[in-house]
Protein backbone atom coordinates (compact mmCIF):
# COMPACT_ATOMS: atom_id res chain seq x y z
CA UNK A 1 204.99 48.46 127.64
CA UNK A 2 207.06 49.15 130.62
CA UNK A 3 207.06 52.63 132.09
CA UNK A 4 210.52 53.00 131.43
CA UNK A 5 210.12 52.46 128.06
CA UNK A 6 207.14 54.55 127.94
CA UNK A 7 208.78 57.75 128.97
CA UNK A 8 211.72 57.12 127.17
CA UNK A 9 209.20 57.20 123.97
CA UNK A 10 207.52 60.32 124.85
CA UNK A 11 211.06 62.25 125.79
CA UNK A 12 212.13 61.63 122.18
CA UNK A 13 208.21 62.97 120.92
CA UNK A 14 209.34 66.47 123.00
CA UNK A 15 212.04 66.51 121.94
CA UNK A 16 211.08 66.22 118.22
CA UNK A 17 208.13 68.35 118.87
CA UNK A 18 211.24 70.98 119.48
CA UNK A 19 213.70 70.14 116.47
CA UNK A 20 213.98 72.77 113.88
CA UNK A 21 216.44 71.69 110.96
CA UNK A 22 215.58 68.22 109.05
CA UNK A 23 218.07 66.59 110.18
CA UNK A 24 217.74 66.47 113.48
CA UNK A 25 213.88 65.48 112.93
CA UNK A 26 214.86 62.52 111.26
CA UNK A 27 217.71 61.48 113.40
CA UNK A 28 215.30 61.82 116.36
CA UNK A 29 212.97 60.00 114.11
CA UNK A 30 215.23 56.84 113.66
CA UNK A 31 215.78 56.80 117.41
CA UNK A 32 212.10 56.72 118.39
CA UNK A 33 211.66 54.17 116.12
CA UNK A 34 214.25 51.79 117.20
CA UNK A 35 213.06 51.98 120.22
CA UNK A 36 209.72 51.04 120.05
CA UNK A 37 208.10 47.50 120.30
CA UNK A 38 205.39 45.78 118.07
CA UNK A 39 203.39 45.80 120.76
CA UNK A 40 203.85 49.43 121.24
CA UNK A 41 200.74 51.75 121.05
CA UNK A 42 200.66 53.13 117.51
CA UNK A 43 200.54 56.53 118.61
CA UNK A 44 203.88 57.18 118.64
CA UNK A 45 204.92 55.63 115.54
CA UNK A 46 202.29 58.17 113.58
CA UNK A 47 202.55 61.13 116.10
CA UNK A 48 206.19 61.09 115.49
CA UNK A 49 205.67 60.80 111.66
CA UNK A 50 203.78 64.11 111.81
CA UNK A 51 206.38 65.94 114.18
CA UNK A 52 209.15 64.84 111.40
CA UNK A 53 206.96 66.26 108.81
CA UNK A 54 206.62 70.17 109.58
CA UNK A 55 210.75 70.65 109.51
CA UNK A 56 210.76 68.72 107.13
CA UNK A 57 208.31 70.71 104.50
CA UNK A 58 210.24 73.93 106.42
CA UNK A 59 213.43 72.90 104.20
CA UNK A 60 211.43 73.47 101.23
CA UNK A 61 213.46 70.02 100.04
CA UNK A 62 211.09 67.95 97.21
CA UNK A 63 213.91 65.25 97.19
CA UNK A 64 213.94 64.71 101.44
CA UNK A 65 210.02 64.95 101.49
CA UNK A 66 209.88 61.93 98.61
CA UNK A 67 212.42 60.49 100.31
CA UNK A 68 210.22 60.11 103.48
CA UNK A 69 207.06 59.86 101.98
CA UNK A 70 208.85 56.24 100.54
CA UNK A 71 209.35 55.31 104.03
CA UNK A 72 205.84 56.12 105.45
CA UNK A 73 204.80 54.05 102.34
CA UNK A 74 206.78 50.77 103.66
CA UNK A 75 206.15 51.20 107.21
CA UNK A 76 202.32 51.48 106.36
CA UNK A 77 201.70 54.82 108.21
CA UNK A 78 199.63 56.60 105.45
CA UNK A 79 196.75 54.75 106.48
CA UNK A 80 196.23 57.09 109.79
CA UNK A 81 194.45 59.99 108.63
CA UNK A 82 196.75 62.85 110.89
CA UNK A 83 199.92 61.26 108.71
CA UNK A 84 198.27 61.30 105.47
CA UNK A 85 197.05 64.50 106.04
CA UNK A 86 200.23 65.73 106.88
CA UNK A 87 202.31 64.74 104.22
CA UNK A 88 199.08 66.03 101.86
CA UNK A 89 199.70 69.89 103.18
CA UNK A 90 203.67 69.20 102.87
CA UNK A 91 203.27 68.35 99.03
CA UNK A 92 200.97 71.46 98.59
CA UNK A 93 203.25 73.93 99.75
CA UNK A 94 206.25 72.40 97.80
CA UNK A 95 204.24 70.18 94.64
CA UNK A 96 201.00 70.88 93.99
CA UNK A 97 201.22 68.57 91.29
CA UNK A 98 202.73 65.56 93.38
CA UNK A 99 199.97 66.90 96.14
CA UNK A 100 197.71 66.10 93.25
CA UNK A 101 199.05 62.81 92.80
CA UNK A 102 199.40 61.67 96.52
CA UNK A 103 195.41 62.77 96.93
CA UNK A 104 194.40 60.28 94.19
CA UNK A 105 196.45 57.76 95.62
CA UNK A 106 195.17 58.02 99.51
CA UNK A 107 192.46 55.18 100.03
CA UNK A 108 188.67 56.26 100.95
CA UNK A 109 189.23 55.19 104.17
CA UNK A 110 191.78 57.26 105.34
CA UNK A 111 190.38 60.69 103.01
CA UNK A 112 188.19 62.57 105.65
CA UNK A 113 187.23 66.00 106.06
CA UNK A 114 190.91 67.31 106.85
CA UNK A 115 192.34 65.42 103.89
CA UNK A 116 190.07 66.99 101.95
CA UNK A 117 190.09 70.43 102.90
CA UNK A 118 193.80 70.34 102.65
CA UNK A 119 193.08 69.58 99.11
CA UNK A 120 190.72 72.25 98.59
CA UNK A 121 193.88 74.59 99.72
CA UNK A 122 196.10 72.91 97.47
CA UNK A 123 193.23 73.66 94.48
CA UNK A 124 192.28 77.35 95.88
CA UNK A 125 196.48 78.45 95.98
CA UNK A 126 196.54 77.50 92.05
CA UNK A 127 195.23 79.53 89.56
CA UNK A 128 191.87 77.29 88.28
CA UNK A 129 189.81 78.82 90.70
CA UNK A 130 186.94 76.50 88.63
CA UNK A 131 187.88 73.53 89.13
CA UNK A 132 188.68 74.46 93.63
CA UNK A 133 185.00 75.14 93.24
CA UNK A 134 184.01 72.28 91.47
CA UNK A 135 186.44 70.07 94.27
CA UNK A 136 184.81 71.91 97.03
CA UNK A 137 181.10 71.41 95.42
CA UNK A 138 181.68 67.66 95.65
CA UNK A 139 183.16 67.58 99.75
CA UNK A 140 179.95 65.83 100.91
CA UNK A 141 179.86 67.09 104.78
CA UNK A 142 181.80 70.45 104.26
CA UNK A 143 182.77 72.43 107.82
CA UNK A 144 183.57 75.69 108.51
CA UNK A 145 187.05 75.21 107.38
CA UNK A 146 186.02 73.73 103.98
CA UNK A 147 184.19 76.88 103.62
CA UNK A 148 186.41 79.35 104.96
CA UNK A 149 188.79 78.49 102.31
CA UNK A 150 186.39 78.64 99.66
CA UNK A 151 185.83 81.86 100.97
CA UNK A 152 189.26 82.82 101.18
CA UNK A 153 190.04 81.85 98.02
CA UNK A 154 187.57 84.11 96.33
CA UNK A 155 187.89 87.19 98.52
CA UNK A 156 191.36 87.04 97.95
CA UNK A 157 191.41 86.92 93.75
CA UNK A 158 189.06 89.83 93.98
CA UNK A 159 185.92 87.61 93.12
CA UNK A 160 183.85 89.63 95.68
CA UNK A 161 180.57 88.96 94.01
CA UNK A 162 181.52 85.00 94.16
CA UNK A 163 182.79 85.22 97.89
CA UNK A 164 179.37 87.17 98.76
CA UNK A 165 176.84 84.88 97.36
CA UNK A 166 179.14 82.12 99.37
CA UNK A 167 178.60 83.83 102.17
CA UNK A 168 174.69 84.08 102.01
CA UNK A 169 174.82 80.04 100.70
CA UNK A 170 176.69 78.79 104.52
CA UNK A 171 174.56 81.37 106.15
CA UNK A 172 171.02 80.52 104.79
CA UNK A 173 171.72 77.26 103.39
CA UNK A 174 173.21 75.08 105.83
CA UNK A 175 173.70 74.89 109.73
CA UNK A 176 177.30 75.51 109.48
CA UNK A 177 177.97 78.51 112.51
CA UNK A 178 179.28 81.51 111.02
CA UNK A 179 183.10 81.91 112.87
CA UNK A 180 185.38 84.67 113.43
CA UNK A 181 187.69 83.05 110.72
CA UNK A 182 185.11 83.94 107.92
CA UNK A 183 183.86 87.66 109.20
CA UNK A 184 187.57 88.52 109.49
CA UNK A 185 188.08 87.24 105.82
CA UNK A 186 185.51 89.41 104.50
CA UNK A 187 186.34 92.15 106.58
CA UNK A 188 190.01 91.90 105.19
CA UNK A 189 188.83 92.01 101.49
CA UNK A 190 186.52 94.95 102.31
CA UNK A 191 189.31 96.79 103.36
CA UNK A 192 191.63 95.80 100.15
CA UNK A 193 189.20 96.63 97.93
CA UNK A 194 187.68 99.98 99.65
CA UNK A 195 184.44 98.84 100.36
CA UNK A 196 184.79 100.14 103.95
CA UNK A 197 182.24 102.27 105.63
CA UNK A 198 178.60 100.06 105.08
CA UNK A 199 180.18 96.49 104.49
CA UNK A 200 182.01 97.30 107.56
CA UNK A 201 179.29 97.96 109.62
CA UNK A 202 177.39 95.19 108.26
CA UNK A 203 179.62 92.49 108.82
CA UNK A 204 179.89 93.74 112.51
CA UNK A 205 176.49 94.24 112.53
CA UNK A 206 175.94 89.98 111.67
CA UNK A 207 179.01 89.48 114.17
CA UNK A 208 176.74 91.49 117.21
CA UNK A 209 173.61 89.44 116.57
CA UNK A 210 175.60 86.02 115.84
CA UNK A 211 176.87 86.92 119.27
CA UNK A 212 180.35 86.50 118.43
CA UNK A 213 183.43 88.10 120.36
CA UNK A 214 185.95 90.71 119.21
CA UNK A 215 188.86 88.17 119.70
CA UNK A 216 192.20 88.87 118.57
CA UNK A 217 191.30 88.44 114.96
CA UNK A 218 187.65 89.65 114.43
CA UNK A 219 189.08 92.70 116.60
CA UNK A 220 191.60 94.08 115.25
CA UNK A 221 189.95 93.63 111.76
CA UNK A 222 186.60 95.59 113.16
CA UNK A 223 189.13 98.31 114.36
CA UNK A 224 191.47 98.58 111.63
CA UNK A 225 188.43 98.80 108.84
CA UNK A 226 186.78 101.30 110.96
CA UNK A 227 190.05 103.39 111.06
CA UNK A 228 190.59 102.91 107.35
CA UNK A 229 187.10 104.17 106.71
CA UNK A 230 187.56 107.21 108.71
CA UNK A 231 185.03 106.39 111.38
CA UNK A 232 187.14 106.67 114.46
CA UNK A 233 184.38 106.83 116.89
CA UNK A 234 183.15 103.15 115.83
CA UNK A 235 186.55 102.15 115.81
CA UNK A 236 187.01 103.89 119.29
CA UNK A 237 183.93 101.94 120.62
CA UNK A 238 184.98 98.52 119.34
CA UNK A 239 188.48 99.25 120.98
CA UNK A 240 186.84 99.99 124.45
CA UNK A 241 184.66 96.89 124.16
CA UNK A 242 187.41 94.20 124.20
CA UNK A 243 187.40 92.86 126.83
CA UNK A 244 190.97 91.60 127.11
CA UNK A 245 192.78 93.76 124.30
CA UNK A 246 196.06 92.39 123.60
CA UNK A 247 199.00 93.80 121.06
CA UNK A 248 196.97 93.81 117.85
CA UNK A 249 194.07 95.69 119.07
CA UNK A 250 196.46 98.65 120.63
CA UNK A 251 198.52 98.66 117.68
CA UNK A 252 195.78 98.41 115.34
CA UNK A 253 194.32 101.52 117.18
CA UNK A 254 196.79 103.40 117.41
CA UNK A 255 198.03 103.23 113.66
CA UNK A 256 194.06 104.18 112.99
CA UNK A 257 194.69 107.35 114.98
CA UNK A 258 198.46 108.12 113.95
CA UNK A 259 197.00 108.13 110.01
CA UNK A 260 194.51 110.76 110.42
CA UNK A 261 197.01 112.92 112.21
CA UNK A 262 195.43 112.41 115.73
CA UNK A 263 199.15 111.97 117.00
CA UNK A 264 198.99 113.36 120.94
CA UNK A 265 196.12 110.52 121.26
CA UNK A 266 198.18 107.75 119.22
CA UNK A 267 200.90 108.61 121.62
CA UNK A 268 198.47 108.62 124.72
CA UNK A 269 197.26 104.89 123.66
CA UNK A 270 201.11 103.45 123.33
CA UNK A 271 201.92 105.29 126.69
CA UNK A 272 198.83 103.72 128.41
CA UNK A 273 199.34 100.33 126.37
CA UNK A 274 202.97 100.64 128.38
CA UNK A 275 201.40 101.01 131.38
CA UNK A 276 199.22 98.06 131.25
CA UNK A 277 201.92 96.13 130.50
CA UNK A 278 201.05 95.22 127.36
CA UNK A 279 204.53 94.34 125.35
CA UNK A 280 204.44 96.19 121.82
CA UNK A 281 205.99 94.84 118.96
CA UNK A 282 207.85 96.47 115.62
CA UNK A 283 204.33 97.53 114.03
CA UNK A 284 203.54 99.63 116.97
CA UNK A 285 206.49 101.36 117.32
CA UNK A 286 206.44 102.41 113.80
CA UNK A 287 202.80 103.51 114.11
CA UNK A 288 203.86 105.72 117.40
CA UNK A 289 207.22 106.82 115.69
CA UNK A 290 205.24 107.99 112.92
CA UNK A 291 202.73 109.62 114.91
CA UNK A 292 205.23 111.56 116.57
CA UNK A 293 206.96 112.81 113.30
CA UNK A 294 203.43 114.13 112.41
CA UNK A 295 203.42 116.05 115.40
CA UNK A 296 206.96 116.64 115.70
CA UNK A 297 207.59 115.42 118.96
CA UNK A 298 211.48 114.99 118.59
CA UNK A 299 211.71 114.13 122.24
CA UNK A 300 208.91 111.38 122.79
CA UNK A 301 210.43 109.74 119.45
CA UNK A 302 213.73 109.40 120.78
CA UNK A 303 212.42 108.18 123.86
CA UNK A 304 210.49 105.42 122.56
CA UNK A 305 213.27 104.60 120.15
CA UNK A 306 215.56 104.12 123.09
CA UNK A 307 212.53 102.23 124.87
CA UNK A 308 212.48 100.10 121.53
CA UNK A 309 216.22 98.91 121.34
CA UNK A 310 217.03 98.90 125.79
CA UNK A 311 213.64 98.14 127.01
CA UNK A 312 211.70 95.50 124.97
CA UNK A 313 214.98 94.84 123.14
CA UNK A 314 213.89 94.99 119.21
CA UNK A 315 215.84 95.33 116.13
CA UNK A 316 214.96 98.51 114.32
CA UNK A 317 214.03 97.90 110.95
CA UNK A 318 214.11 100.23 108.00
CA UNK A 319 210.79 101.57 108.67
CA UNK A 320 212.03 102.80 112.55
CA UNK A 321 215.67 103.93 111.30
CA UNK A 322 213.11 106.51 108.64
CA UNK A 323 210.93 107.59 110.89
CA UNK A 324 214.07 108.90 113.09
CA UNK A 325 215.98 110.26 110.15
CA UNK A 326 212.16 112.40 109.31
CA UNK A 327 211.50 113.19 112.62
CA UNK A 328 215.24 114.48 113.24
CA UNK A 329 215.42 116.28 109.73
CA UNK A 330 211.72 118.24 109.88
CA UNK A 331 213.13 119.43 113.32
CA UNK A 332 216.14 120.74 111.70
CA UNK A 333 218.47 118.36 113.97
CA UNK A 334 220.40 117.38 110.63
CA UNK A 335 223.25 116.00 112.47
CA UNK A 336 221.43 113.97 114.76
CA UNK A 337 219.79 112.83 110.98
CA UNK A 338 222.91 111.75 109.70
CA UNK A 339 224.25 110.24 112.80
CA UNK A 340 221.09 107.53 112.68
CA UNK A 341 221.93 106.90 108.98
CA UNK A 342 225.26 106.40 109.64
CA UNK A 343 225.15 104.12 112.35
CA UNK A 344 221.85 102.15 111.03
CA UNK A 345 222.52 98.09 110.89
CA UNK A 346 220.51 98.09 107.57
CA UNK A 347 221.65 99.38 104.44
CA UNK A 348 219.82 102.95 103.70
CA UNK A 349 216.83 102.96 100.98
CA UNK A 350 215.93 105.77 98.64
CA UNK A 351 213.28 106.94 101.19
CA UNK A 352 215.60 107.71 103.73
CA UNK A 353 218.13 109.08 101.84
CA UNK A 354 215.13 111.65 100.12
CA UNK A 355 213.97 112.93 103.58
CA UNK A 356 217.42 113.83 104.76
CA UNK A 357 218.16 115.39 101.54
CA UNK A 358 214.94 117.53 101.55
CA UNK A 359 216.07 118.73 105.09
CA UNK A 360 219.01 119.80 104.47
CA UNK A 361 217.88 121.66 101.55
CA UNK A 362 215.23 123.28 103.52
CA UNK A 363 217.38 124.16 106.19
CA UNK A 364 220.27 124.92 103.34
CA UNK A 365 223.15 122.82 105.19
CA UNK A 366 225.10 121.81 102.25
CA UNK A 367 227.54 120.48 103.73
CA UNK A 368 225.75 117.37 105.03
CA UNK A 369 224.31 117.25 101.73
CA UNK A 370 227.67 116.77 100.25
CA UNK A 371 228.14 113.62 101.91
CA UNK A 372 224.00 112.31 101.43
CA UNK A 373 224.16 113.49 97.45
CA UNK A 374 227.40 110.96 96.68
CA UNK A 375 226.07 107.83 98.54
CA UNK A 376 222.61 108.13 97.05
CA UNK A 377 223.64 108.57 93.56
CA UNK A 378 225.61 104.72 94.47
CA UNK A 379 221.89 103.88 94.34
CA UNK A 380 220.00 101.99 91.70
CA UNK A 381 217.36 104.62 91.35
CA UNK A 382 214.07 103.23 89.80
CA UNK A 383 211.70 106.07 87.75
CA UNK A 384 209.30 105.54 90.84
CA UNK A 385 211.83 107.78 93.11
CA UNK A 386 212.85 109.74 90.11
CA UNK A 387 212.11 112.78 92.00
CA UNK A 388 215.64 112.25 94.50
CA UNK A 389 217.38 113.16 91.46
CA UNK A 390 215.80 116.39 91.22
CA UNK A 391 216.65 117.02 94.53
CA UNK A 392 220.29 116.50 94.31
CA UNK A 393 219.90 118.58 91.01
CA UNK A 394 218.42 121.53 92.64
CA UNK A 395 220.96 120.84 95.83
CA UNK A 396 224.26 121.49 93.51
CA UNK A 397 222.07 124.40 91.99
CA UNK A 398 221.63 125.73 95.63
CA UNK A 399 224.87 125.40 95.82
CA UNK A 400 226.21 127.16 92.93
CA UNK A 401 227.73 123.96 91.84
CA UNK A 402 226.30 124.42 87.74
CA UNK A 403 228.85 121.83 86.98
CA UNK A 404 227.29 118.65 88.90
CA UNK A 405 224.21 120.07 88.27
CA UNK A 406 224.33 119.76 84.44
CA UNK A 407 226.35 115.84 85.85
CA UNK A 408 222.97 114.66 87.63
CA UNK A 409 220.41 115.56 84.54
CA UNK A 410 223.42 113.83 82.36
CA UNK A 411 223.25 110.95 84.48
CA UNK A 412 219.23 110.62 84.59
CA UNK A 413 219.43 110.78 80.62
CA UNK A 414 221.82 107.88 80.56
CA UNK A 415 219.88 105.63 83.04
CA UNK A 416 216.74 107.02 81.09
CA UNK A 417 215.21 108.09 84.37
CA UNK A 418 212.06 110.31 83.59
CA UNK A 419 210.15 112.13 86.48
CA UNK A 420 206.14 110.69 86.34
CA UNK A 421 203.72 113.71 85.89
CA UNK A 422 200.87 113.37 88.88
CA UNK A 423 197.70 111.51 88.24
CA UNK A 424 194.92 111.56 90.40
CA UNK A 425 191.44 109.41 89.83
CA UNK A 426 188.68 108.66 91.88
CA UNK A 427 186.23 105.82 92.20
CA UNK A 428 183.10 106.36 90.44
CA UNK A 429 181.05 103.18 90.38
CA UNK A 430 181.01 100.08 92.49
CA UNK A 431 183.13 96.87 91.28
CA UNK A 432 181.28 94.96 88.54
CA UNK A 433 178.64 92.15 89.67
CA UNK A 434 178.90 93.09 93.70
CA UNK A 435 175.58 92.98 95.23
CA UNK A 436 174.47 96.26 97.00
CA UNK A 437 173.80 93.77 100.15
CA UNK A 438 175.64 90.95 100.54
CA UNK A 439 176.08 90.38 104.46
CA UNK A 440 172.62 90.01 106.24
């Protein structure tokens, strides 16, 4: 192979390591493999198959993926492992049944590990959570992968009791090393589920003594359960220990602080995140935005908004255009409200059109509430935001306007809008079958 020929070859592998859309995957495809010799390496005959295979399971297009999966059939590249293996995760996301189907078909030879915990994915998304089990019970050298999704898989149904006695079998039953990928699963399903304050400490316990690292993932998990569990100070101390804290952990700390109202320190952390140079990203502004509506710092918020949009150039989302319209409207700046509404690139939600509403009836400017009452009554109001209808009722009654009143309680009668009494509950017991120790 001549090394003009060989870089020729590996130009058209960039290049389809870059290609987006299908068809230019495939069209770079066909050129690489006109190109190539049969006495070419066959590298680049199955590297390229796998390149051509990610934009092409992107389309979400059944018909193009069986389309090439007849060619890598004729042109014998399911026999390398990375292609089969491939095309196996493609199927899964589109055709779990046709994933099914290309599994049985895929020769003994080829099927190792990463075939095979592809397959276990393909089981675990599906409902039969039995027979993933039973697939996964019959993987003869299982990694950490194979059991991560296992893991996964029952963590994320809500089988804690099943995900916990996992966890004990890789621990005390095999030499598989516990990873960050696992910890941060179970940390993630103690959070979902409330188990926060000893499960928490538990699993960080294991993580200290394993001698594993706060990375990015294991971090921000440890710091976000902490938060959620109202234990700041561990959360604090885990935070302080990274060693090279990137966007997650300061954003993950600093929505910990902004939701139990410690707002000057949430906007401390972004300010000194700024300083370091550390880029923040749409999560963090809304946890900063929010912490300054909190406090009502009008000023800060409309400086980071503007630092938002000119500095690190991000669209604002719904979440940033309501945190302005709340901050604005609890300060009584109901123009400055309106103005954000009005010139928002999103289309207002219910939320934002209840906050401005309950400012101006606090502050009694009807006539901004004029405007706000007609456009949100355009809304399809569900019986879960019931309650902006007896805003706008009490509005018109503010106003003296009996008329619309009596036209607003019409209207929730005819779209048979009811206003939910409150409920409260509280946990009393833990959930059925968890062991009172399940991370050692």
């Amino acid at each position: 192979m001549s090394l003009t020929h060989n870089l020729a070859a590996a130009d058209l592998l960039n290049a389809l390591r870059r290609a987006a859309c299908p068809s230019s995957a495939l069209h770079l495809y066909s050129l690489l493999r006109l190109c190539l010799l049969p006495s070419d390496p066959s590298y680049f005959a199955w590297r390229a198959a796998v390149l051509t295979l990610k934009p092409l399971s992107a389309s979400s297009s059944l018909p193009l993926l069986s389309h090439f999966h007849g060619h890598l059939l004729r042109s014998n590249l399911l026999a390398y492992p990375h292609v089969a293996s491939s095309l196996l995760r493609s199927y899964s996301l589109l055709s779990p049944s046709a994933a099914h189907q290309l599994f049985d078909q895929i020769p003994p030879t080829t099927c190792n590990i990463y075939v095979l915990n592809i397959m276990l994915a393909s089981l675990c998304r599906s409902s039969d959570l039995d027979s993933a089990r039973a697939f996964f019970d019959d993987i003869p050298d299982k990694d950490a992968v194979s059991w991560s999704t296992m893991l996964a898989c029952y963590l994320s149904r809500g089988r804690l009791a099943d995900g916990f006695a996992l966890f004990r079998s890789v621990t005390f039953s095999t030499d598989i090393a516990v990873d960050y990928i696992m910890l941060t699963t179970i940390l993630t399903a103690c959070t979902s589920a409330g188990l926060l304050p000893p499960f928490c400490r538990s699993v960080h316990g294991y993580a200290v003594r394993c001698a594993l690292p706060a990375s990015m993932h294991l971090g921000t998990a440890l710091i976000d359960c902490y938060a959620k569990a109202g234990r700041l100070d561990y959360a604090t101390r885990v935070f302080s220990r990274v060693p090279n804290r990137n966007v997650m952990h300061w954003t993950a700390m600093i929505c910990g602080m902004a939701s139990h109202l410690r707002n000057k320190e949430a906007v401390q952390l972004f300010e000194e995140m700024c300083q370091r140079r550390v880029q923040p990203n749409e999560m963090t502004f809304t946890a900063v935005l929010s912490a300054c509506v909190n406090a009502g710092l009008v000023e800060k918020g409309r400086e980071f908004f503007k630092l938002m949009v000119d500095r690190y150039c991000l669209e604002p989302n719904i979440h940033h255009y309501g945190c302005m319209v709340d901050l604005y409207g609890k300060a009584g700046l109901l123009e400055d409200a309106y103005e954000v509404i009005k010139t928002m690139k999103v289309e207002p939600n219910v939320i934002i059109w209840t906050s401005l509403l309950a400012a101006c009836k606090k502050f009694k400017n009807v006539e901004i509430a004029i405007e706000g009452m007609e456009k949100a009554l355009a809304l399809e109001i569900s019986d879960e935001n019931a309650g902006l209808y007896m805003l706008i009722s009490d509005l018109y009654a503010m106003s003296g306007w009996w008329d619309d009143m009596m036209k607003v309680r019409r209207l929730m009668d005819e779209r048979n809008v009811r206003k939910n009494r409150g409920l409260s509950s509280i946990k009393v017991d833990e959930p059925q079958g968890l062991p009172s120790a399940a991370v050692s």
